[in-house]
C-alpha atoms as a PDB file:
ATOM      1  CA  UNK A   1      16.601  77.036  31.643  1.00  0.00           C
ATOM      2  CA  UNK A   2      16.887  74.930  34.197  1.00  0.00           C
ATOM      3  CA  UNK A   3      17.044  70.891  34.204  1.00  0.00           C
ATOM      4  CA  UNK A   4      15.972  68.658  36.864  1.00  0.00           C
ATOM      5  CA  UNK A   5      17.911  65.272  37.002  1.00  0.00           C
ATOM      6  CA  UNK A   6      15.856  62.281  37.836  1.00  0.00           C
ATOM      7  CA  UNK A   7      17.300  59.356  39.175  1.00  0.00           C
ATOM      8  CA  UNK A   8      15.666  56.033  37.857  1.00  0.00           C
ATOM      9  CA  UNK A   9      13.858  54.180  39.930  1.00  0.00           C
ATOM     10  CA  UNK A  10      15.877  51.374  41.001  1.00  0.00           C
ATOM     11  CA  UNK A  11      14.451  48.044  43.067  1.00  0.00           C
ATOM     12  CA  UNK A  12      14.920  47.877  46.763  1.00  0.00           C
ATOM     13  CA  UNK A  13      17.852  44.935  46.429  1.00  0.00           C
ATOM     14  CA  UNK A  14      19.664  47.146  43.553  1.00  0.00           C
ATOM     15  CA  UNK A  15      20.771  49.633  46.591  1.00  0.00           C
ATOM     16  CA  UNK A  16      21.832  47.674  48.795  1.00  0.00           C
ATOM     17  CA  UNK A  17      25.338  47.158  49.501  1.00  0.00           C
ATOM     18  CA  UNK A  18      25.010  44.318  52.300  1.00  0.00           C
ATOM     19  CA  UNK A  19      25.352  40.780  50.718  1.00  0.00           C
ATOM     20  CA  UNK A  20      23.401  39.373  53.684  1.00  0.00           C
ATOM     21  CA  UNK A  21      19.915  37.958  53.009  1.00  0.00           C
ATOM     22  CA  UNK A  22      17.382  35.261  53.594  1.00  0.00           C
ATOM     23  CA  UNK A  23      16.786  32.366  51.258  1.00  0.00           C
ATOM     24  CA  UNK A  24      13.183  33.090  49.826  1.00  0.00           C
ATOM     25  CA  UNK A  25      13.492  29.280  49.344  1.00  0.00           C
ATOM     26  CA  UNK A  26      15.246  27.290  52.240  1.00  0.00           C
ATOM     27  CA  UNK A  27      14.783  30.731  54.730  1.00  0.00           C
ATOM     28  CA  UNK A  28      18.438  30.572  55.939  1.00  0.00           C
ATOM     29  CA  UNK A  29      20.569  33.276  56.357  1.00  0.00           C
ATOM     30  CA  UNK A  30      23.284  33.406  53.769  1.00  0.00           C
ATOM     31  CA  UNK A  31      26.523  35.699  54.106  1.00  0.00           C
ATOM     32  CA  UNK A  32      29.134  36.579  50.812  1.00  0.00           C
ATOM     33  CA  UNK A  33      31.161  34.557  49.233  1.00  0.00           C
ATOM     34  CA  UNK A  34      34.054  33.866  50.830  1.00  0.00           C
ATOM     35  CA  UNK A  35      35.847  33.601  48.175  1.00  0.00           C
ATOM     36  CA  UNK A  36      35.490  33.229  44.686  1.00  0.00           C
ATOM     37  CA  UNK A  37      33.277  36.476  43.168  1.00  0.00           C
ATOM     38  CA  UNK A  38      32.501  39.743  44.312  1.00  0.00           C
ATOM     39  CA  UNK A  39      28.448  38.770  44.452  1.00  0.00           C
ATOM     40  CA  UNK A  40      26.439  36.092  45.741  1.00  0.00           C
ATOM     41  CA  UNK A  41      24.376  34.464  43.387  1.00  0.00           C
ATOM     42  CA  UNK A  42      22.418  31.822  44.810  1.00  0.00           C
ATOM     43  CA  UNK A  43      21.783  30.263  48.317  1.00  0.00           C
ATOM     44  CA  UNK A  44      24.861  27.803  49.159  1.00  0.00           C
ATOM     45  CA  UNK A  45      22.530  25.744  51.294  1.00  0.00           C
ATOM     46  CA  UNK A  46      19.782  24.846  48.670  1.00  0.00           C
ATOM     47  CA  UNK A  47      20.840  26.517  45.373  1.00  0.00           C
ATOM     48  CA  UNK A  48      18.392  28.514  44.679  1.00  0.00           C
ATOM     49  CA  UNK A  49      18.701  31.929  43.483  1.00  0.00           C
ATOM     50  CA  UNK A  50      16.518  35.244  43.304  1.00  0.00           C
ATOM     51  CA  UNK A  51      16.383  37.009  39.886  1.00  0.00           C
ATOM     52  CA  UNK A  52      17.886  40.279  40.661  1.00  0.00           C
ATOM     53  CA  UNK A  53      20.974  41.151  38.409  1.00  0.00           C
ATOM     54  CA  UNK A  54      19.850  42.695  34.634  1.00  0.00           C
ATOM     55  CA  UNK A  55      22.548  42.524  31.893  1.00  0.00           C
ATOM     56  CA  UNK A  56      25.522  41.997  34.203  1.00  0.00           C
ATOM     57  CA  UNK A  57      26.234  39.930  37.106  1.00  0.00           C
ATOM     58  CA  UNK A  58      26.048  41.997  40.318  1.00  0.00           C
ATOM     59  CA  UNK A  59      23.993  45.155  38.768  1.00  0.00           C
ATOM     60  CA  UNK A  60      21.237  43.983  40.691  1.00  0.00           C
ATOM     61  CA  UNK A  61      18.701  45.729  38.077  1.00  0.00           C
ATOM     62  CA  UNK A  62      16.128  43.177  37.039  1.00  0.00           C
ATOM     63  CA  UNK A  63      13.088  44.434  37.900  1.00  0.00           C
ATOM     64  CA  UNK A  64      11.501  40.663  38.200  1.00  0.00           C
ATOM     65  CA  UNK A  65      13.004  39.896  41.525  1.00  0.00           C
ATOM     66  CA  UNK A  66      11.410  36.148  41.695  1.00  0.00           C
ATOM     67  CA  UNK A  67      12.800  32.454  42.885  1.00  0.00           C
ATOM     68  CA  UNK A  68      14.717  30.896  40.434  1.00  0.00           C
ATOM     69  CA  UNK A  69      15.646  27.574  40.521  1.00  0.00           C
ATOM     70  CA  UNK A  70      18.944  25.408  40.281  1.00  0.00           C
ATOM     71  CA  UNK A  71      17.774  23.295  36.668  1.00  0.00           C
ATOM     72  CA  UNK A  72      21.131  21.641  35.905  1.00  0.00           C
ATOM     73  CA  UNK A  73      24.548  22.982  35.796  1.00  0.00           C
ATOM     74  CA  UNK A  74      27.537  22.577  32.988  1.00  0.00           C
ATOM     75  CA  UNK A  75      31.850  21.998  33.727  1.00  0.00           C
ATOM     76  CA  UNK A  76      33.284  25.225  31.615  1.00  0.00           C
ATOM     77  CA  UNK A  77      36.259  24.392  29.342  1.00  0.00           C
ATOM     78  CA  UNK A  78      38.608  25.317  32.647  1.00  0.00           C
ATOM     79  CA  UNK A  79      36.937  23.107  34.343  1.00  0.00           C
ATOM     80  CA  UNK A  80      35.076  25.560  36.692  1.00  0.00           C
ATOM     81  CA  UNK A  81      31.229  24.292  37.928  1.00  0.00           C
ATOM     82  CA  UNK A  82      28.465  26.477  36.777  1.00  0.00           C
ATOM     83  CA  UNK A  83      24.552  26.453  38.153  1.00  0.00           C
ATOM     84  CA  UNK A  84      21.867  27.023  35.166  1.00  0.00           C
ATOM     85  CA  UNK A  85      19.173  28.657  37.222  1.00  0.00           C
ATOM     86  CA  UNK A  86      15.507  29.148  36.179  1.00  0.00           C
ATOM     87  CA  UNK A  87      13.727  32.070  36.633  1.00  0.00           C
ATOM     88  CA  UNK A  88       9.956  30.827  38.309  1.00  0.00           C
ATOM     89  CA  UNK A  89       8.689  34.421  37.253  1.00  0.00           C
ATOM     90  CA  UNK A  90       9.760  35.167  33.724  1.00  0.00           C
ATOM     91  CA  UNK A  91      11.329  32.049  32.676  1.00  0.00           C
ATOM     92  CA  UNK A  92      14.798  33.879  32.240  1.00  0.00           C
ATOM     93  CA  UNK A  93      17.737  31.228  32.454  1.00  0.00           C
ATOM     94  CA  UNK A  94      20.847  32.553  34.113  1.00  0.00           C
ATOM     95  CA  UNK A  95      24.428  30.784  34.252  1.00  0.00           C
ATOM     96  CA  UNK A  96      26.067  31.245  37.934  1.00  0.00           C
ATOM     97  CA  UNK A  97      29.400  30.022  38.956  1.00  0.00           C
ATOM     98  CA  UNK A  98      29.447  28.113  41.931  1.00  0.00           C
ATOM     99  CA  UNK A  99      30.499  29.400  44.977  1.00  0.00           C
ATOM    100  CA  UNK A 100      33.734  27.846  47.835  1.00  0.00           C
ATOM    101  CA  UNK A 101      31.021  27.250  50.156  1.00  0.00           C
ATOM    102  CA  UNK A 102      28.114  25.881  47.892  1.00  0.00           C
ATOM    103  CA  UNK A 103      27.101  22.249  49.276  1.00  0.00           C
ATOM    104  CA  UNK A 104      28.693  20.419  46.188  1.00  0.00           C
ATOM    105  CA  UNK A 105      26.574  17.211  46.715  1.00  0.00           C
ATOM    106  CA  UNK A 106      23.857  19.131  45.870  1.00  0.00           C
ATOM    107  CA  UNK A 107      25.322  20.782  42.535  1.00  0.00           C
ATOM    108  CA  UNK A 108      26.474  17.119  41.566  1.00  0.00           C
ATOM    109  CA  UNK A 109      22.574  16.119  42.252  1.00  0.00           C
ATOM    110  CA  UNK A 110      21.798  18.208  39.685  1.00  0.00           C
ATOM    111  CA  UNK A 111      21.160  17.146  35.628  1.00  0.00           C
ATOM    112  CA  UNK A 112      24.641  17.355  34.279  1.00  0.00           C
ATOM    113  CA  UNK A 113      23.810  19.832  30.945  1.00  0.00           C
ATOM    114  CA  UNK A 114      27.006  18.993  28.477  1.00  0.00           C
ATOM    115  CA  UNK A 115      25.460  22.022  26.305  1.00  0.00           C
ATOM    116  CA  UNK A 116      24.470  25.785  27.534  1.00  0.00           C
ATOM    117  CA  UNK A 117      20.446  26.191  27.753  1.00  0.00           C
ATOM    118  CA  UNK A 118      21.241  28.794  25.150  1.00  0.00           C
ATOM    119  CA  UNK A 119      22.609  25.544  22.980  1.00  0.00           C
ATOM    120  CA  UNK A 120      19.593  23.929  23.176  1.00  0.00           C
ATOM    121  CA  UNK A 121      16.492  23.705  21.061  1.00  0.00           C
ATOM    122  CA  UNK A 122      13.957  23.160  23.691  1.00  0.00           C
ATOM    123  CA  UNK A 123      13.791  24.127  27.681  1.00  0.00           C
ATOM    124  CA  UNK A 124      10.895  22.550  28.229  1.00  0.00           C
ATOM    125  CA  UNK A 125      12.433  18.936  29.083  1.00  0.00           C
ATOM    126  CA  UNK A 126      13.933  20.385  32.347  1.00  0.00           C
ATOM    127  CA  UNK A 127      12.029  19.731  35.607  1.00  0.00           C
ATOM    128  CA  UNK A 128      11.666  22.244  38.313  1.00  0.00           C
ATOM    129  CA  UNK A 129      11.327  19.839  40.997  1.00  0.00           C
ATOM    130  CA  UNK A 130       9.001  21.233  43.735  1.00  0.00           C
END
């Protein structure tokens, strides 16, 4: 008997290797990291993200692959900055540390959140912005 091996159908971002790609928000071009994580989660110039990863960070196996936005961001217990993003497709909330060459201003801009989304009884008090 013989068994043929399918390979799962993956999204077009889940094979790529490059970390190079253009804001679907702002339309820059954004590079990796340059230090500080493996994968780049969101645009450094504007914030905003694309919804792309699945369980872990970096698997790059959602299958929604829409804008999410920067709502708010929280100070981790060691003091580390972290982005709550927004999915604008699904409504998925995701938790992204912030990058050495994210424009900080605009992370400080943000609604301090003192409590995880996941903390909270309610989302809907958060404002998208345009």
């Amino acid at each position: 008997m013989s068994r043929t091996y399918r390979r799962e159908s993956r999204p077009q971002w889940a094979s790529s290797r490059e970390e190079t790609f253009r804001c679907r928000h702002c339309k820059l071009v954004v590079g990796p990291p340059p230090s500080g994580g493996r994968h780049r989660n969101h645009c450094p110039y504007c914030l905003h993200s694309r919804h792309v990863d699945g369980a872990r960070p970096g698997d790059r196996a959602s299958d929604c692959g829409s804008l999410m936005a920067p709502i708010g961001y929280f100070i981790r217990p060691n003091g580390e900055f972290t982005i709550i993003h927004r999915c604008l497709g699904c409504a998925q909330h995701r938790h992204n540390r912030i990058a050495a060459d994210d424009d900080f201003d605009l992370v400080q801009a943000l609604p301090n959140r003192t409590q995880r989304l996941d903390e909270e009884p309610s989302v809907e008090t958060y404002d998208l912005g345009a």
